[in-house]
N, C-alpha and C. Protein backbone atom coordinates (compact mmCIF):
# COMPACT_ATOMS: atom_id res chain seq x y z
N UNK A 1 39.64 167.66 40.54
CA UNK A 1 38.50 167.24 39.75
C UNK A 1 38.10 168.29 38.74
N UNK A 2 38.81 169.34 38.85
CA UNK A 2 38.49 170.30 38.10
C UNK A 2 38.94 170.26 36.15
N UNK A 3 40.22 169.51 36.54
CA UNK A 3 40.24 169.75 34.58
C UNK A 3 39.72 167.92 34.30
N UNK A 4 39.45 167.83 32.97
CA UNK A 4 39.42 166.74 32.38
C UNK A 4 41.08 166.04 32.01
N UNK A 5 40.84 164.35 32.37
CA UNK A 5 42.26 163.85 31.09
C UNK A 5 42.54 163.57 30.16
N UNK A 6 43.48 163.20 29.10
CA UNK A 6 43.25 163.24 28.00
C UNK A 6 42.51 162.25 27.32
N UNK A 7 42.19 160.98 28.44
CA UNK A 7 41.22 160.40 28.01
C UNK A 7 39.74 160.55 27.76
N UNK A 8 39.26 161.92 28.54
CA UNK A 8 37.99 161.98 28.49
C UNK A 8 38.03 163.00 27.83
N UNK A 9 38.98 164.09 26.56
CA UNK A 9 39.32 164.88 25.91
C UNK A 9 38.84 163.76 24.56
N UNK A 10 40.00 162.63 24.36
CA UNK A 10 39.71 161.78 23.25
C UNK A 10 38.22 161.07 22.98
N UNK A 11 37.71 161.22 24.62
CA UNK A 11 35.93 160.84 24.67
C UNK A 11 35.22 161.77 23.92
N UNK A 12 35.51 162.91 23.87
CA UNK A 12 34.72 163.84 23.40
C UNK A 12 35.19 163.95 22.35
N UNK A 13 36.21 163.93 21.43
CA UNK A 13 36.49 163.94 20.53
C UNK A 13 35.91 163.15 19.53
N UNK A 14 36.09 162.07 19.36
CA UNK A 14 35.18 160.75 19.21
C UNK A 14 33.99 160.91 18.94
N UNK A 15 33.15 161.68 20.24
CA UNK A 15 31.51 162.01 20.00
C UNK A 15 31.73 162.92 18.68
N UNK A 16 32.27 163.89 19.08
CA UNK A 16 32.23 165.00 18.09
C UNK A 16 32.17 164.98 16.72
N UNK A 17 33.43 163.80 16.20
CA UNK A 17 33.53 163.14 14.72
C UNK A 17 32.48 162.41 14.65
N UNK A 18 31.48 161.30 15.67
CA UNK A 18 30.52 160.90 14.98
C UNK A 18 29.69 161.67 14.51
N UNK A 19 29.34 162.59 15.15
CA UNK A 19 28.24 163.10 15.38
C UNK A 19 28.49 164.04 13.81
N UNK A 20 29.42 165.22 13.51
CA UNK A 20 29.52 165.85 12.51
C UNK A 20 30.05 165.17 11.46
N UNK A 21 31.08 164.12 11.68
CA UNK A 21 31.33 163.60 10.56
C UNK A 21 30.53 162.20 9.98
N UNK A 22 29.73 161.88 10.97
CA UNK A 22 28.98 160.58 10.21
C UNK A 22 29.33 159.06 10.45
N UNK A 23 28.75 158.40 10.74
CA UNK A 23 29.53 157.15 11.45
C UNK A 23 29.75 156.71 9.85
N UNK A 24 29.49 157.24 8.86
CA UNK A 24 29.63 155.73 7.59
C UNK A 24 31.43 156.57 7.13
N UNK A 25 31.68 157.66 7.88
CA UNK A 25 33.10 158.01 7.44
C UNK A 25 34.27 157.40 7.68
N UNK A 26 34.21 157.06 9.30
CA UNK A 26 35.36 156.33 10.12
C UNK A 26 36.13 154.99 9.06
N UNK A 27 34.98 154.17 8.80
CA UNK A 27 34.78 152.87 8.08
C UNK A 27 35.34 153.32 6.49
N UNK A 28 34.94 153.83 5.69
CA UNK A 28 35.47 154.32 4.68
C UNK A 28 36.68 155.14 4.78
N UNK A 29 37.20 156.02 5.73
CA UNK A 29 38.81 156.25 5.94
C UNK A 29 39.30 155.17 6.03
N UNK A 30 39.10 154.43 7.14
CA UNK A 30 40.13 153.07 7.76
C UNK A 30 40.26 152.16 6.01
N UNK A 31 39.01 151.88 5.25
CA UNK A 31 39.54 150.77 4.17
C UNK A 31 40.04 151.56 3.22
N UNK A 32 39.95 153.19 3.21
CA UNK A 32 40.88 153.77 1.96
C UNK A 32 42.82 153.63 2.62
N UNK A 33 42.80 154.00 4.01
CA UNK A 33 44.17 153.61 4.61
C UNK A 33 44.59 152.18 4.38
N UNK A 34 43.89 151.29 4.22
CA UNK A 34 44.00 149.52 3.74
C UNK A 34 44.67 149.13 2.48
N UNK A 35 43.80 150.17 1.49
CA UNK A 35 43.89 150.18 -0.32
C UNK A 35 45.14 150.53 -0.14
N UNK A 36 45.27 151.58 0.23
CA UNK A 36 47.07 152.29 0.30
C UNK A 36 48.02 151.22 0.73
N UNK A 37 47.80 151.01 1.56
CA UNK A 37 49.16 149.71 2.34
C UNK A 37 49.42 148.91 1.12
N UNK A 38 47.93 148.24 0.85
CA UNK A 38 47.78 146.86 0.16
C UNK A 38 48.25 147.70 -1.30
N UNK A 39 47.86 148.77 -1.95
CA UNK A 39 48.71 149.34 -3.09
C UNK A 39 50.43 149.65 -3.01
N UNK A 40 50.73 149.98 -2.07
CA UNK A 40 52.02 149.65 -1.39
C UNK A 40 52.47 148.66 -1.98
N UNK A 41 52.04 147.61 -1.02
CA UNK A 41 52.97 146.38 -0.88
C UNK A 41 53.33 145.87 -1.88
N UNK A 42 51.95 146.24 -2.88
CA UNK A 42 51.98 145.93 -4.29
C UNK A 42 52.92 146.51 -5.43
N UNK A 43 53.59 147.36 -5.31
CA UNK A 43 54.22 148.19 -5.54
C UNK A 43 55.88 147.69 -5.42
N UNK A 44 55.86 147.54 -4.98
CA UNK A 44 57.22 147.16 -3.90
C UNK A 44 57.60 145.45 -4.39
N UNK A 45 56.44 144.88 -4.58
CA UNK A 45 56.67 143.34 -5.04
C UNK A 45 57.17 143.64 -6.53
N UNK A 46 56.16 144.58 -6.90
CA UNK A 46 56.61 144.30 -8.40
C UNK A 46 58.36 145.40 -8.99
N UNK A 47 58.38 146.13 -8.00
CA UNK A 47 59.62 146.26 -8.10
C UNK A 47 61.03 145.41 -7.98
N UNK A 48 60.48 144.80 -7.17
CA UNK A 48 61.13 143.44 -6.72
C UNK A 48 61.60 142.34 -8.13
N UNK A 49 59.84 142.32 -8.62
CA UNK A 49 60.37 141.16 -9.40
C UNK A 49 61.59 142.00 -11.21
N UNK A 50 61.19 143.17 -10.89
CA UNK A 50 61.77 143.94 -12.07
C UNK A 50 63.42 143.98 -11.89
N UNK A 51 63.87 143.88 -10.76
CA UNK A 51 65.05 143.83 -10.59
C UNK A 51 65.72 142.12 -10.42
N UNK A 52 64.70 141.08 -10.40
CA UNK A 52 64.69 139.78 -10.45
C UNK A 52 65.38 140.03 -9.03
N UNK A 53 65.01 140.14 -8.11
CA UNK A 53 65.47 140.05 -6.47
C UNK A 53 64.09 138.81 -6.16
N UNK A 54 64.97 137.83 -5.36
CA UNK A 54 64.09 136.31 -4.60
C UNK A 54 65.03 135.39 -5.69
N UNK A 55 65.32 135.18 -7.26
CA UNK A 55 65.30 134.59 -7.56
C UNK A 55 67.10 134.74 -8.05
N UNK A 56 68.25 134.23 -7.75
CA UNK A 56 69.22 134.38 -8.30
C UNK A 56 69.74 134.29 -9.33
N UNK A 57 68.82 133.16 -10.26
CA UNK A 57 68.89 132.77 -11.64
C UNK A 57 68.65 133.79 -12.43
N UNK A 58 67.23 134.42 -11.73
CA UNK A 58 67.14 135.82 -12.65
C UNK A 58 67.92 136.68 -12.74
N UNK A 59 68.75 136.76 -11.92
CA UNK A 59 69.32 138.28 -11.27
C UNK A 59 70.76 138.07 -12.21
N UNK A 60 71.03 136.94 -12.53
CA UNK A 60 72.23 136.23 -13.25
C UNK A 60 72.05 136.87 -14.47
N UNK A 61 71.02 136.39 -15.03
CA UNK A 61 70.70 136.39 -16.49
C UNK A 61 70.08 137.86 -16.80
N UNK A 62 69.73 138.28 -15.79
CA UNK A 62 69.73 139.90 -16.50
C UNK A 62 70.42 140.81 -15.74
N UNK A 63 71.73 139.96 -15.25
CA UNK A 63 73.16 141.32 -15.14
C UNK A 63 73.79 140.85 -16.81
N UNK A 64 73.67 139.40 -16.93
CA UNK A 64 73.81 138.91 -18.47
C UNK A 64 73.66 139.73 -19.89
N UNK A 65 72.02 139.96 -19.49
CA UNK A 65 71.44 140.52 -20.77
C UNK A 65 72.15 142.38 -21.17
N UNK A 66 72.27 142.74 -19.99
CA UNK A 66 72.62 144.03 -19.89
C UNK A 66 74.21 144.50 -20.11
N UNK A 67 74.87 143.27 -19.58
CA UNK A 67 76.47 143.63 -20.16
C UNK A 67 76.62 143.31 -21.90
N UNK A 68 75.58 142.33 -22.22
CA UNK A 68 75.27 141.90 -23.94
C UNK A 68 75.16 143.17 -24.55
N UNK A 69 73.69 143.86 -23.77
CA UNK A 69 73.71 144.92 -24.62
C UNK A 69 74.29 146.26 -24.78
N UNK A 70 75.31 146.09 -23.85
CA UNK A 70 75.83 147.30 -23.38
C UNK A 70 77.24 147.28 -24.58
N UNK A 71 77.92 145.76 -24.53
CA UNK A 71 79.17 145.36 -25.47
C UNK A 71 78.47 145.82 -26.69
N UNK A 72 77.24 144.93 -27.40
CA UNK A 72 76.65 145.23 -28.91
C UNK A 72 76.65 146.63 -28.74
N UNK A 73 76.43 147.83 -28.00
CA UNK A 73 76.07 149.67 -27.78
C UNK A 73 77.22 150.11 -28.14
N UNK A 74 78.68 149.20 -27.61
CA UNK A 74 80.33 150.13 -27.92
C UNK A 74 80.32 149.79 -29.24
N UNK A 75 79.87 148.60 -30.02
CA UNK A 75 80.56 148.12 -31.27
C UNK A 75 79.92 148.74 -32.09
């Protein structure tokens, strides 16, 4: 009974951040970690559509456009 476990370590921990850091902090970390994901994901789609990946038609027509301009670049 003598030491604590790490659950009642993370109990106190917990107190500790409310208490010095402020309960309106927790809430404002967690939705700035949200913005990030959701800026992420966002990120990642539009890379997506830049390479025309989902759509094969696209992906056709601008391996297309790029061998065009690559032939008009030798001549």
């Amino acid at each position: 009974m003598g030491s604590f476990s790490i659950w009642h370590w993370l109990i106190v921990l917990a107190v500790i951040l409310l208490l010095f850091g402020g309960a309106g902090k927790i809430p404002r970390l967690m939705r700035d970690m949200g913005q990030g994901i959701n800026a992420f994901k966002k990120g990642l789609k539009e890379e997506g559509k830049d390479k025309g990946e989902g759509d094969p038609d696209k992906a056709i027509e601008a391996d297309r456009v790029a061998a065009t301009q690559k032939d008009n670049a030798a001549s």
